[in-house]
PDB file of N, CA and C in Angstrom:
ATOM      1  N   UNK A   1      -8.830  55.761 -30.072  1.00  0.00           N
ATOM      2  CA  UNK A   1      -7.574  55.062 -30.246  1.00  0.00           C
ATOM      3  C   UNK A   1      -7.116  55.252 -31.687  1.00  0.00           C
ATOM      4  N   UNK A   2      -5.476  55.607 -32.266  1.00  0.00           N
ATOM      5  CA  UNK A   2      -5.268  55.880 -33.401  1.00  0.00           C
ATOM      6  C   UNK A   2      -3.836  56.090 -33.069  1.00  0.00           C
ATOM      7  N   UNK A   3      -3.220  55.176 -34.120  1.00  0.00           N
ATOM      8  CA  UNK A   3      -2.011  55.033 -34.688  1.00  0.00           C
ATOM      9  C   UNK A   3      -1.383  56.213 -34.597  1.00  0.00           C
ATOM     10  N   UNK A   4      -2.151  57.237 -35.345  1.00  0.00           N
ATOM     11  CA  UNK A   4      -1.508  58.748 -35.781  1.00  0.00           C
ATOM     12  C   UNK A   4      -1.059  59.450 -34.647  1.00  0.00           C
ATOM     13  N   UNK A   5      -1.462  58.927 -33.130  1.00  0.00           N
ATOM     14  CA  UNK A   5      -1.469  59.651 -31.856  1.00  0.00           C
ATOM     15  C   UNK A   5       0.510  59.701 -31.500  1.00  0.00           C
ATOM     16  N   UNK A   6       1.001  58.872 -31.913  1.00  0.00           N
ATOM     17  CA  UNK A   6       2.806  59.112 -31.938  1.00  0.00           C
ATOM     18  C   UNK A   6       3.102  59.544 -31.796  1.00  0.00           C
ATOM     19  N   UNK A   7       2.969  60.751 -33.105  1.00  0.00           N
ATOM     20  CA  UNK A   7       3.741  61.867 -33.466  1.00  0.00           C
ATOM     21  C   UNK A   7       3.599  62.751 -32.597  1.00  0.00           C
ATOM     22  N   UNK A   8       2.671  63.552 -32.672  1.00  0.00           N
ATOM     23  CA  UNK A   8       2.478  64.595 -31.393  1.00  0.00           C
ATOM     24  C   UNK A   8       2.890  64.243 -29.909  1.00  0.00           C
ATOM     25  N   UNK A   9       2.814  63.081 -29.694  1.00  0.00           N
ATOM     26  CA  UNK A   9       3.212  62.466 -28.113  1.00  0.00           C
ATOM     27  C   UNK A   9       4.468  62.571 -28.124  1.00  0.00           C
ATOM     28  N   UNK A  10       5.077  61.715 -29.246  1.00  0.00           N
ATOM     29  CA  UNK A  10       6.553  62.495 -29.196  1.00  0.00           C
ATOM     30  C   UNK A  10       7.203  63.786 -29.356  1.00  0.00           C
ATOM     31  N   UNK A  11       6.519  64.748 -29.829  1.00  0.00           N
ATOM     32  CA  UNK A  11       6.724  65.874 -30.205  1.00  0.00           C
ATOM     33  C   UNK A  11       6.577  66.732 -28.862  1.00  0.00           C
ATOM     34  N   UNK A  12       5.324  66.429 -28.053  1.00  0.00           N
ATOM     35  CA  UNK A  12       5.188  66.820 -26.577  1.00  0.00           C
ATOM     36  C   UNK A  12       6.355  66.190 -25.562  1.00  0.00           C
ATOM     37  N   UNK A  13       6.363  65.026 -25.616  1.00  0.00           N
ATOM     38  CA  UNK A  13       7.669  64.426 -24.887  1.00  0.00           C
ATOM     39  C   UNK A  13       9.153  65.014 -25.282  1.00  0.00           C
ATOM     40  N   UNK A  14       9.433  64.784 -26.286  1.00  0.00           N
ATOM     41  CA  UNK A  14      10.716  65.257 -26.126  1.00  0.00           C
ATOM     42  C   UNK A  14      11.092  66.670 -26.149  1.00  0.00           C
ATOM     43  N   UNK A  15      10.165  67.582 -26.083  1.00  0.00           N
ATOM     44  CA  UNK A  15      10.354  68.462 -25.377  1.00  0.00           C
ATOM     45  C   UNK A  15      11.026  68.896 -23.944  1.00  0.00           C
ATOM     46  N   UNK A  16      10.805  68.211 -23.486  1.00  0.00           N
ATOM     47  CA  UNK A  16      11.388  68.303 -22.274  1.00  0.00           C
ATOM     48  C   UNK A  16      12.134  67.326 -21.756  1.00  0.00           C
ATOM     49  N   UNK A  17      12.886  66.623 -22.737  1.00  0.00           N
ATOM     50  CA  UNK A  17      14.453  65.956 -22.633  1.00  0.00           C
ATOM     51  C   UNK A  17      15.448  66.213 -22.350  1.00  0.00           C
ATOM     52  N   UNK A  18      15.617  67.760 -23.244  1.00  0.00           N
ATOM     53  CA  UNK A  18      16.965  68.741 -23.127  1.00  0.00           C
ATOM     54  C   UNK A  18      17.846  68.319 -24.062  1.00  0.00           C
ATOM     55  N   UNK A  19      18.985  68.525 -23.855  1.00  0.00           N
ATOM     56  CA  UNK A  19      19.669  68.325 -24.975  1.00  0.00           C
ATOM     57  C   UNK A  19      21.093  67.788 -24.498  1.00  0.00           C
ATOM     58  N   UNK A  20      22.015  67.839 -25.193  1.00  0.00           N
ATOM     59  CA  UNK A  20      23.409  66.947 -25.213  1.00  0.00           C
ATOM     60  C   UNK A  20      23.454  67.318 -23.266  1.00  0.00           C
ATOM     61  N   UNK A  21      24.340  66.440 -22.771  1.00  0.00           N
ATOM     62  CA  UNK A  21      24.593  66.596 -21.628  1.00  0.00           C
ATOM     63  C   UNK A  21      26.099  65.101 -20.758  1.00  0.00           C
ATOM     64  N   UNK A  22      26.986  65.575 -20.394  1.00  0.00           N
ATOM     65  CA  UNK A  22      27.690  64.510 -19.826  1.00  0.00           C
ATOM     66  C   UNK A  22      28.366  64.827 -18.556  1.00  0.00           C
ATOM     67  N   UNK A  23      27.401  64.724 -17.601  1.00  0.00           N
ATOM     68  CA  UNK A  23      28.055  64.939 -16.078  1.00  0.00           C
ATOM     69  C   UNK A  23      28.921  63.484 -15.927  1.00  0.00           C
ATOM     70  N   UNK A  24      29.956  63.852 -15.349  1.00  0.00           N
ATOM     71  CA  UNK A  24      30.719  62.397 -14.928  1.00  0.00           C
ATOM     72  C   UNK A  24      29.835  62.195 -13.202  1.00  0.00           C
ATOM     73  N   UNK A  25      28.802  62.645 -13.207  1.00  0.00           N
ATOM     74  CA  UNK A  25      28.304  61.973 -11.639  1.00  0.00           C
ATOM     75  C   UNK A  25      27.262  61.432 -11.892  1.00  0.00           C
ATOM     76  N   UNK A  26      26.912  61.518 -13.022  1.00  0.00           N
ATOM     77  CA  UNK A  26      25.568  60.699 -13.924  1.00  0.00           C
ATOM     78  C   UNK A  26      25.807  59.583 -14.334  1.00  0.00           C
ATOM     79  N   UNK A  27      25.489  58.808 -13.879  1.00  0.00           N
ATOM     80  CA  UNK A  27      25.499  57.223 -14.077  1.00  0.00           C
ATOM     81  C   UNK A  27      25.254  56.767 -15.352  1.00  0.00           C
ATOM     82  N   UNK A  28      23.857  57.361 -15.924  1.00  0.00           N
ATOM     83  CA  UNK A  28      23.833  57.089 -17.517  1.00  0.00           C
ATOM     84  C   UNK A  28      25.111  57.646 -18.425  1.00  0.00           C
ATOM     85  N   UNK A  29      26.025  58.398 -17.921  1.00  0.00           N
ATOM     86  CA  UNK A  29      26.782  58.896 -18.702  1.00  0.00           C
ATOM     87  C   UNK A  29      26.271  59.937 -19.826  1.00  0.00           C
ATOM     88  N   UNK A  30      26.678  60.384 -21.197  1.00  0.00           N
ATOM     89  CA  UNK A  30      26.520  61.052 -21.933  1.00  0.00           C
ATOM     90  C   UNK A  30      25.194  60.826 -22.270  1.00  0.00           C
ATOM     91  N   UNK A  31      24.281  61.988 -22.532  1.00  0.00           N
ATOM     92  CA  UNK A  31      22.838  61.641 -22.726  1.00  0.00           C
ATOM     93  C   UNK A  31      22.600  62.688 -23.880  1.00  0.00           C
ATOM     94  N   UNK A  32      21.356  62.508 -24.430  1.00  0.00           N
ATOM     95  CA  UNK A  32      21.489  63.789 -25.299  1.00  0.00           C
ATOM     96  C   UNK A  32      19.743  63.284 -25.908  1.00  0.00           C
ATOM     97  N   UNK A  33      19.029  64.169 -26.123  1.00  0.00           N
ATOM     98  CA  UNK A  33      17.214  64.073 -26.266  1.00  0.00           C
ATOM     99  C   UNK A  33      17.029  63.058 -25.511  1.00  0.00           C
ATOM    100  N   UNK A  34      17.246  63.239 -24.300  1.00  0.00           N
ATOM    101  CA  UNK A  34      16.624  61.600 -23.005  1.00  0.00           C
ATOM    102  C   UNK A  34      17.742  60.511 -23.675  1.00  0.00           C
ATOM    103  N   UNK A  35      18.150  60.394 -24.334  1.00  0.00           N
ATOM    104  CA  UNK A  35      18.394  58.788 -24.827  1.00  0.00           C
ATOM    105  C   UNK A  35      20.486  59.190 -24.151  1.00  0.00           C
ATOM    106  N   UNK A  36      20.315  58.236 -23.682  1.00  0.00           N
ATOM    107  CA  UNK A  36      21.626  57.653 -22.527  1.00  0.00           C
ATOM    108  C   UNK A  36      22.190  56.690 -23.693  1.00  0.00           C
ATOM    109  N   UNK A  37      23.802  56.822 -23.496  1.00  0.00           N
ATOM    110  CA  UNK A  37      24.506  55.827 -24.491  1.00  0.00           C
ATOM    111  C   UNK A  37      24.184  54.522 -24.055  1.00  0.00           C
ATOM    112  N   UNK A  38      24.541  54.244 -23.016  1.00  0.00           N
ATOM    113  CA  UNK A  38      23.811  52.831 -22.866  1.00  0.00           C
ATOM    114  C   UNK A  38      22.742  52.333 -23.589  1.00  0.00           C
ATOM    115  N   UNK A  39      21.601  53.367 -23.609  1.00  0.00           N
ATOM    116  CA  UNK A  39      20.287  52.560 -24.446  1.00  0.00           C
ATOM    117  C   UNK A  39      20.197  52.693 -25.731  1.00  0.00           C
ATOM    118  N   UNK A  40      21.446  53.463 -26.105  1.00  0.00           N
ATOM    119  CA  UNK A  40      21.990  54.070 -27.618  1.00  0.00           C
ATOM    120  C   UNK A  40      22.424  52.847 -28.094  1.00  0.00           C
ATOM    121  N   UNK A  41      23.430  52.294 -27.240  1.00  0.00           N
ATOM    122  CA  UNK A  41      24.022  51.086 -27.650  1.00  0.00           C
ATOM    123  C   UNK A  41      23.081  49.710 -27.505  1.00  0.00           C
ATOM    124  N   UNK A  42      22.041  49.706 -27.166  1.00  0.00           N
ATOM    125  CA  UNK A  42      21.264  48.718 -26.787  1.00  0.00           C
ATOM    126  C   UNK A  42      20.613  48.493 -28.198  1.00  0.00           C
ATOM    127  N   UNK A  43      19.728  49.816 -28.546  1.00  0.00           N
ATOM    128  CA  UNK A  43      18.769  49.937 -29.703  1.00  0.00           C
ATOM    129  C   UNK A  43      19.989  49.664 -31.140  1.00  0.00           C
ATOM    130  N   UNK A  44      20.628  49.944 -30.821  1.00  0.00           N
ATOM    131  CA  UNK A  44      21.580  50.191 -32.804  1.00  0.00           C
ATOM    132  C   UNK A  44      22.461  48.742 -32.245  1.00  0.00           C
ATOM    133  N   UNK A  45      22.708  48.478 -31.107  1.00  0.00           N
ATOM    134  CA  UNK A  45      23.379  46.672 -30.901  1.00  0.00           C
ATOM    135  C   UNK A  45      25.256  47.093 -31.321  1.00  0.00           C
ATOM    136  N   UNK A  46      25.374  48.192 -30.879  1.00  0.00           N
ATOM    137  CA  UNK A  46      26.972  48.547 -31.344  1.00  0.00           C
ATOM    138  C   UNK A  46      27.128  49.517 -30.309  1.00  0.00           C
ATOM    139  N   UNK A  47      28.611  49.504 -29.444  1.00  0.00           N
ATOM    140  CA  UNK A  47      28.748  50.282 -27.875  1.00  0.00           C
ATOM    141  C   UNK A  47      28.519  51.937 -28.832  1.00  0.00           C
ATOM    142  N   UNK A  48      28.044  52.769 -28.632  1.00  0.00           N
ATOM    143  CA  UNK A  48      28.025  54.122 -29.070  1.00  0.00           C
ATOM    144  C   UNK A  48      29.280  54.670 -28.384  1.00  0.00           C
ATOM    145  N   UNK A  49      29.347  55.798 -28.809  1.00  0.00           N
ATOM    146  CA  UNK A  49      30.326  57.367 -28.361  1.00  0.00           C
ATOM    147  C   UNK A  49      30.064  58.129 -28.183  1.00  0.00           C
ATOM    148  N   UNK A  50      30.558  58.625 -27.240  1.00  0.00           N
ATOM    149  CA  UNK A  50      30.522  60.357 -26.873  1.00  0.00           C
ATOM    150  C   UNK A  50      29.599  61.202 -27.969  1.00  0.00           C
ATOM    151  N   UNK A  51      30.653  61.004 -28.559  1.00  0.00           N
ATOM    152  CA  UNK A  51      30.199  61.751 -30.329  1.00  0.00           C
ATOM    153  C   UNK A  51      28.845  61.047 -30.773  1.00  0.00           C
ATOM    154  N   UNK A  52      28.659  60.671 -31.153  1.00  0.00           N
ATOM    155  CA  UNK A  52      27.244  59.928 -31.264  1.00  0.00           C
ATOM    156  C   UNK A  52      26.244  60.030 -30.664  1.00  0.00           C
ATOM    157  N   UNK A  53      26.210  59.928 -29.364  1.00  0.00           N
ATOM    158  CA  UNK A  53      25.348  60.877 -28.260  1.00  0.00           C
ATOM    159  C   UNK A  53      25.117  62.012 -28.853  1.00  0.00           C
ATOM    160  N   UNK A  54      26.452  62.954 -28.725  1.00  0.00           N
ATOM    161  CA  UNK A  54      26.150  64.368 -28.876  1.00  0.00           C
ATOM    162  C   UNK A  54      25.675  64.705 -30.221  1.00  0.00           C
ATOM    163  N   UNK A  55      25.748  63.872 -31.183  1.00  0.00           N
ATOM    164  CA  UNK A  55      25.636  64.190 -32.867  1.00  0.00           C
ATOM    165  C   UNK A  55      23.495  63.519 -32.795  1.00  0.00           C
ATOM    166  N   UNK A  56      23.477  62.977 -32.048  1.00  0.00           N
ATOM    167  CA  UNK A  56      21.793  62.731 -32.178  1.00  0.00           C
ATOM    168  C   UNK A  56      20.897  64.041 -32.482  1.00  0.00           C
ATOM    169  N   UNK A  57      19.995  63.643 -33.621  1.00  0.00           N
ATOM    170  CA  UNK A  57      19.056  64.285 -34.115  1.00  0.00           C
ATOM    171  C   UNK A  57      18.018  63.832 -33.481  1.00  0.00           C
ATOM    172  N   UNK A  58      16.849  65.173 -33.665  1.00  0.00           N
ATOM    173  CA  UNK A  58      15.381  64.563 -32.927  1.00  0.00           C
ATOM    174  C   UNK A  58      15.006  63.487 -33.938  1.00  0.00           C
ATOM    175  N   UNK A  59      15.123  63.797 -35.695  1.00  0.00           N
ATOM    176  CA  UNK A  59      14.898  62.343 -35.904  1.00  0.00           C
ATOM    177  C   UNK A  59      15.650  61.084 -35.483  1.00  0.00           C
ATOM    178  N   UNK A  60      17.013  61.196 -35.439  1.00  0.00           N
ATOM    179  CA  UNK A  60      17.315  60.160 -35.372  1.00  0.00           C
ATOM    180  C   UNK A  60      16.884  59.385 -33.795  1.00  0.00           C
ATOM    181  N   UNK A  61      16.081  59.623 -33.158  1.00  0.00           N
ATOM    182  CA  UNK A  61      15.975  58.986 -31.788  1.00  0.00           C
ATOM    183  C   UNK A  61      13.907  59.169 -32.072  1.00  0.00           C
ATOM    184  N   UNK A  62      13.424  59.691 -32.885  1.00  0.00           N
ATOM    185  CA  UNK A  62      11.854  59.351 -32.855  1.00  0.00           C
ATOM    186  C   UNK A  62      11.504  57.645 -32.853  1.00  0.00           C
ATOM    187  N   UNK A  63      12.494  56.929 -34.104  1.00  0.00           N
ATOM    188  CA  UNK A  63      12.221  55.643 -34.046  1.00  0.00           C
ATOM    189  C   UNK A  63      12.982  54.810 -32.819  1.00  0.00           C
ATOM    190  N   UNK A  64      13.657  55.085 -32.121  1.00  0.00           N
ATOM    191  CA  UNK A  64      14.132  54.727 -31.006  1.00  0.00           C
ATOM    192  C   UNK A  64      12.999  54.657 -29.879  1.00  0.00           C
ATOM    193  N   UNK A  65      12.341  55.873 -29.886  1.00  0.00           N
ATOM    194  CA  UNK A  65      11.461  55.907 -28.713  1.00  0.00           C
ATOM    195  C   UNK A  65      10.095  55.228 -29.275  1.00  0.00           C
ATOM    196  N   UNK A  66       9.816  55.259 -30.423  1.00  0.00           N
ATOM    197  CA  UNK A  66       8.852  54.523 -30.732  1.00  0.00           C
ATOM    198  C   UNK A  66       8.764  53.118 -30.615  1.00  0.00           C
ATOM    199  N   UNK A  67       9.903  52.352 -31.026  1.00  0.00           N
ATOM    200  CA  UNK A  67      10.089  51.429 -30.436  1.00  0.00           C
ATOM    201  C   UNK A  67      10.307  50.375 -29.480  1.00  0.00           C
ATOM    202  N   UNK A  68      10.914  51.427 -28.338  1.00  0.00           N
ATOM    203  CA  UNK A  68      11.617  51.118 -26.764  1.00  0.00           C
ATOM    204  C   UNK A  68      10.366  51.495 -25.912  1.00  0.00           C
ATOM    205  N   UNK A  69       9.600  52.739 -26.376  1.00  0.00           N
ATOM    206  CA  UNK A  69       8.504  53.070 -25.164  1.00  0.00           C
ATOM    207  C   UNK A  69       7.140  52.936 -25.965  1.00  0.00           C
ATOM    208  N   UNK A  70       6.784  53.827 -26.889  1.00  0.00           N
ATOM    209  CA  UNK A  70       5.850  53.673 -27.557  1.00  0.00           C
ATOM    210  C   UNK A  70       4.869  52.377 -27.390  1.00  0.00           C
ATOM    211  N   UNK A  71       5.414  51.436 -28.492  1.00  0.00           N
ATOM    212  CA  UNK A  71       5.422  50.379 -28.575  1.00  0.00           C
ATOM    213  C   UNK A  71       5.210  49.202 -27.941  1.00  0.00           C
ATOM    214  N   UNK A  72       6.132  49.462 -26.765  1.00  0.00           N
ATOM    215  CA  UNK A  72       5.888  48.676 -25.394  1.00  0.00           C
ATOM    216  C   UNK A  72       4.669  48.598 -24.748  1.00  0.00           C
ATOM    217  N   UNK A  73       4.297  50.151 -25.042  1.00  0.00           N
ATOM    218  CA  UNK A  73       3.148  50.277 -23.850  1.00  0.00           C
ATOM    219  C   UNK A  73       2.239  50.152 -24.414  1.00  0.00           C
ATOM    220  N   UNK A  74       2.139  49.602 -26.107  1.00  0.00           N
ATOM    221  CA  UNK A  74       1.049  49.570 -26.948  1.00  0.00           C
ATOM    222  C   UNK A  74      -0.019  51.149 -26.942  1.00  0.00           C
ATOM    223  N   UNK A  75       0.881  52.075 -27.048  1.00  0.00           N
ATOM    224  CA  UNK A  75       0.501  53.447 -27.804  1.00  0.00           C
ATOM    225  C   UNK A  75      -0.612  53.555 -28.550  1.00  0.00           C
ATOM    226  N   UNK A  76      -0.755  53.001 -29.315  1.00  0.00           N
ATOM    227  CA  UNK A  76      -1.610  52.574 -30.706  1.00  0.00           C
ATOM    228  C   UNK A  76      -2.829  52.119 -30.501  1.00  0.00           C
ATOM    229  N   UNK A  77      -2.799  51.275 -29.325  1.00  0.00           N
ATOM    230  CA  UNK A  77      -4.121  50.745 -28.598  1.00  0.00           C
ATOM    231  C   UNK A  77      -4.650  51.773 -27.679  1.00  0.00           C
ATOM    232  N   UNK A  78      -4.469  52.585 -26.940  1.00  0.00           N
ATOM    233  CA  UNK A  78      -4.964  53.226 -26.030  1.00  0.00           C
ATOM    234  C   UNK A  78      -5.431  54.936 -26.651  1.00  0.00           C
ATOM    235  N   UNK A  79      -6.702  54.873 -25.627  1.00  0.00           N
ATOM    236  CA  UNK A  79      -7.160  56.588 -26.303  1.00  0.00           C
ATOM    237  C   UNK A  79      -6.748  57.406 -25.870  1.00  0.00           C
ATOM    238  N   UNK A  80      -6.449  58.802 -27.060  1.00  0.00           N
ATOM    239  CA  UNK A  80      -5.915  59.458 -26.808  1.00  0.00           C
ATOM    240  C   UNK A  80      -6.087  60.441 -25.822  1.00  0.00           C
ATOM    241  N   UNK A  81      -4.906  60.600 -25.367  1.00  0.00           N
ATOM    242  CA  UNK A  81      -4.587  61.339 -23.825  1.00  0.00           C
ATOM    243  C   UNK A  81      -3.592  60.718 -23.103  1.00  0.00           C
ATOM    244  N   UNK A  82      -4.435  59.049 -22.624  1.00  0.00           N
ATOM    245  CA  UNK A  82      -3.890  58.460 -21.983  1.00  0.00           C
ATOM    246  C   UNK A  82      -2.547  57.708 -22.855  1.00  0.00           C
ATOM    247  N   UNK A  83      -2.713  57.471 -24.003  1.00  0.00           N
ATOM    248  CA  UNK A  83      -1.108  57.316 -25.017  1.00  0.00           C
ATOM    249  C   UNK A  83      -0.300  57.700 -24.415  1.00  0.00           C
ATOM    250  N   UNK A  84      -0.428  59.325 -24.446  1.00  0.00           N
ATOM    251  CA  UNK A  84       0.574  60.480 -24.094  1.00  0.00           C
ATOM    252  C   UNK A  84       1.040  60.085 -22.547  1.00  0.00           C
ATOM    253  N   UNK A  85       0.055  60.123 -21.594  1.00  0.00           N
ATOM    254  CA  UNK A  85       0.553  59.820 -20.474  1.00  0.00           C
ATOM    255  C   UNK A  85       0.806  58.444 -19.773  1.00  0.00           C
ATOM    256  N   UNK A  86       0.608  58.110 -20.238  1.00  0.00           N
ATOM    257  CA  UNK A  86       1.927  56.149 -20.004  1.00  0.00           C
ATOM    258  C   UNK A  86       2.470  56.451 -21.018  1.00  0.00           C
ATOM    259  N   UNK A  87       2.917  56.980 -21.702  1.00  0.00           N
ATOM    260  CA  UNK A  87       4.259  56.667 -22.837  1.00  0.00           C
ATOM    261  C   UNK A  87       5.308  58.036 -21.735  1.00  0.00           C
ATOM    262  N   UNK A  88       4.972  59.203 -21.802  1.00  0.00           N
ATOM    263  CA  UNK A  88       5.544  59.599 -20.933  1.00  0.00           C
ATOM    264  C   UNK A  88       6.367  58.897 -19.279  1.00  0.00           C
ATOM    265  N   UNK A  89       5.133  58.669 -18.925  1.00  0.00           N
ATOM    266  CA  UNK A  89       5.715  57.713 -17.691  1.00  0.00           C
ATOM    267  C   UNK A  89       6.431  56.705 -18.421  1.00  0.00           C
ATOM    268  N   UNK A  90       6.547  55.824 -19.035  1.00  0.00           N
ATOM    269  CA  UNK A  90       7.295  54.993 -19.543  1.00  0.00           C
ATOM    270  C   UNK A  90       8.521  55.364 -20.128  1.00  0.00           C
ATOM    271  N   UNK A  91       9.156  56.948 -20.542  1.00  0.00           N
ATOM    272  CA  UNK A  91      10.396  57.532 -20.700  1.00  0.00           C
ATOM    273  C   UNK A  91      10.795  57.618 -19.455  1.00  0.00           C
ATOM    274  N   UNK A  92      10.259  58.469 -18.493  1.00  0.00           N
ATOM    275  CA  UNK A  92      10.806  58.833 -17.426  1.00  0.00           C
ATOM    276  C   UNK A  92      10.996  57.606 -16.111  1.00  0.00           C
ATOM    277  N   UNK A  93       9.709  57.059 -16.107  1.00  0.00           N
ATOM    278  CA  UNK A  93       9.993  55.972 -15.291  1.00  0.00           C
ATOM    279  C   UNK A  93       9.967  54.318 -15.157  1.00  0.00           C
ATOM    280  N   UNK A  94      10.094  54.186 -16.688  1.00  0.00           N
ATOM    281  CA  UNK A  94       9.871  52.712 -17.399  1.00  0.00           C
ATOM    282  C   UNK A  94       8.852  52.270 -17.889  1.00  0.00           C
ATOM    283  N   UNK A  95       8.703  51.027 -18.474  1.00  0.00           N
ATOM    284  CA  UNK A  95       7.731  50.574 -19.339  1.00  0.00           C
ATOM    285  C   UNK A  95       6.914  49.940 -18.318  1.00  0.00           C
ATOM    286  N   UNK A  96       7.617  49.388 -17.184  1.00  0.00           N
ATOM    287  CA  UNK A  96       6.497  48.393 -16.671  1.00  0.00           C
ATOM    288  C   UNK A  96       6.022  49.166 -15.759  1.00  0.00           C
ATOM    289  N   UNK A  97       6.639  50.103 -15.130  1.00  0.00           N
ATOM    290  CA  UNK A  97       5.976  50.907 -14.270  1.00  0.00           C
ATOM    291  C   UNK A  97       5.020  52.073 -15.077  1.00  0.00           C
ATOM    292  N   UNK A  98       5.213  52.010 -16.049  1.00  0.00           N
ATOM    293  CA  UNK A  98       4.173  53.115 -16.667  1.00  0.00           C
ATOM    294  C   UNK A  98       3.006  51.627 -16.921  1.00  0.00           C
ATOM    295  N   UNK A  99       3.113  50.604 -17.089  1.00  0.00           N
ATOM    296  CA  UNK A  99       1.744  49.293 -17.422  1.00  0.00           C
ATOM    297  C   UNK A  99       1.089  49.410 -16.038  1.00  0.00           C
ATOM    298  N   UNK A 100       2.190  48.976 -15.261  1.00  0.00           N
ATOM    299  CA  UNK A 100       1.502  48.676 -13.803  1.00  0.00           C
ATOM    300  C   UNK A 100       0.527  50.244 -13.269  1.00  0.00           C
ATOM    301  N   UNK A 101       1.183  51.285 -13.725  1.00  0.00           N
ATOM    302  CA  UNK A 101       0.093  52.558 -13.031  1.00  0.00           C
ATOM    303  C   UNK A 101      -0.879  52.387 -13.861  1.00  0.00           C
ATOM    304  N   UNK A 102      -0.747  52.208 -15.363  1.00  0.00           N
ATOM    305  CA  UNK A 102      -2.105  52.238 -15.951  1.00  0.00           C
ATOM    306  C   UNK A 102      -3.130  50.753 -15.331  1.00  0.00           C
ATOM    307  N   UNK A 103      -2.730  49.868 -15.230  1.00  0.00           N
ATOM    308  CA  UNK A 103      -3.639  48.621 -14.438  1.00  0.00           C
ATOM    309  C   UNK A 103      -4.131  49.574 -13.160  1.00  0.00           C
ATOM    310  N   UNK A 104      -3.493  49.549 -11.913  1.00  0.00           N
ATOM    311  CA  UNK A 104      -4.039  50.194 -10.729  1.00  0.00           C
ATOM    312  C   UNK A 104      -4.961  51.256 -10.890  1.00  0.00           C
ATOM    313  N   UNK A 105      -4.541  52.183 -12.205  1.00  0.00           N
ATOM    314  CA  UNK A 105      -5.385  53.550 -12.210  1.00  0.00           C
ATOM    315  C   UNK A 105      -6.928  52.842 -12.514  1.00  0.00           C
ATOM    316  N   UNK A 106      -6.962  52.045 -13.143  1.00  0.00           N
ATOM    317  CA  UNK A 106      -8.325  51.268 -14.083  1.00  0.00           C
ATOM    318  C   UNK A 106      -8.735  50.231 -13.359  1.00  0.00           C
ATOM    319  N   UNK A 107      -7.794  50.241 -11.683  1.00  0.00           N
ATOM    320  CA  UNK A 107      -8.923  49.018 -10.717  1.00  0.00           C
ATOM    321  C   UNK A 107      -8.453  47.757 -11.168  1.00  0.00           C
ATOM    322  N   UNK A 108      -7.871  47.400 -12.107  1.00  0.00           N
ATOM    323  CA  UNK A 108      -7.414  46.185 -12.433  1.00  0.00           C
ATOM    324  C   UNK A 108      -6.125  45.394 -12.004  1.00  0.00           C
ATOM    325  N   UNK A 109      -5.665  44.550 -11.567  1.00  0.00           N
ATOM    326  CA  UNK A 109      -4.966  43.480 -11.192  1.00  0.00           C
ATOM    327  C   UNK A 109      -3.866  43.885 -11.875  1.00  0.00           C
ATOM    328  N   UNK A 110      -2.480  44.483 -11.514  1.00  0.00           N
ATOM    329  CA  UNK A 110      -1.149  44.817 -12.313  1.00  0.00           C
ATOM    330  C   UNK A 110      -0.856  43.416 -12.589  1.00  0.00           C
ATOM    331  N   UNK A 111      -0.651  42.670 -13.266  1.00  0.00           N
ATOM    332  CA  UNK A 111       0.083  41.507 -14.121  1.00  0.00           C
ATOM    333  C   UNK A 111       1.298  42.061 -14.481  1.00  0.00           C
ATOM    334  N   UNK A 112       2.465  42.901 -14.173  1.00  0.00           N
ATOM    335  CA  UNK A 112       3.406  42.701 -14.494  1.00  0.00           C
ATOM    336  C   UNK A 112       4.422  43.294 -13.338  1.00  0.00           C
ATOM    337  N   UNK A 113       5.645  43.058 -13.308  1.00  0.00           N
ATOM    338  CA  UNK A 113       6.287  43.055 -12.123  1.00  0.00           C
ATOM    339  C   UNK A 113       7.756  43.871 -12.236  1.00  0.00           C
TER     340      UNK A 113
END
């Protein structure tokens, strides 16, 4: 278990985000490195733009995901490997559903819903 495990997890993850993108049949709307204006506007607490979406840097969204997924899933606590894979599941398919697979995978009682 180690703090330092982040960086590289993010570095492996957002790899395969992609990049700027705004289908009008996409519900998240304008997206750009995984991060959807909606959760753009959630994390910074101000509605984002188009432009803003599309102007995102990989830094500017590392502390975003560190915070929103990372973090959540307590990254920092878990050994490495498994970091990487619940923080992953936790981009792609949420925080609690990336907790709850790690409980079931380990036989233990999911406590969260």
């Amino acid at each position: 278990m180690t703090a330092e495990n982040f960086d590289p997890s993010f570095e492996l993850m957002i790899k395969s985000e992609g990049g700027f993108v705004n289908d009008p049949k996409d519900k998240g709307g304008a997206t750009n490195l995984g991060v959807t204006m909606g959760a753009w506007s959630s994390y910074v607490r101000y509605p984002a733009t188009v432009e803003m979406i599309k102007n995102l840097t990989v830094e500017d969204v590392r502390p975003f995901y560190r915070k929103q997924y990372w973090n959540m899933v307590r990254g920092d606590e878990l050994p490495t490997g498994v970091d990487y894979a619940v923080f992953d599941v936790a981009v792609n398919s949420g925080v609690t559903r990336a907790i709850r697979f790690l409980q079931l995978g380990l036989g233990i009682s999911a406590d969260v819903s």
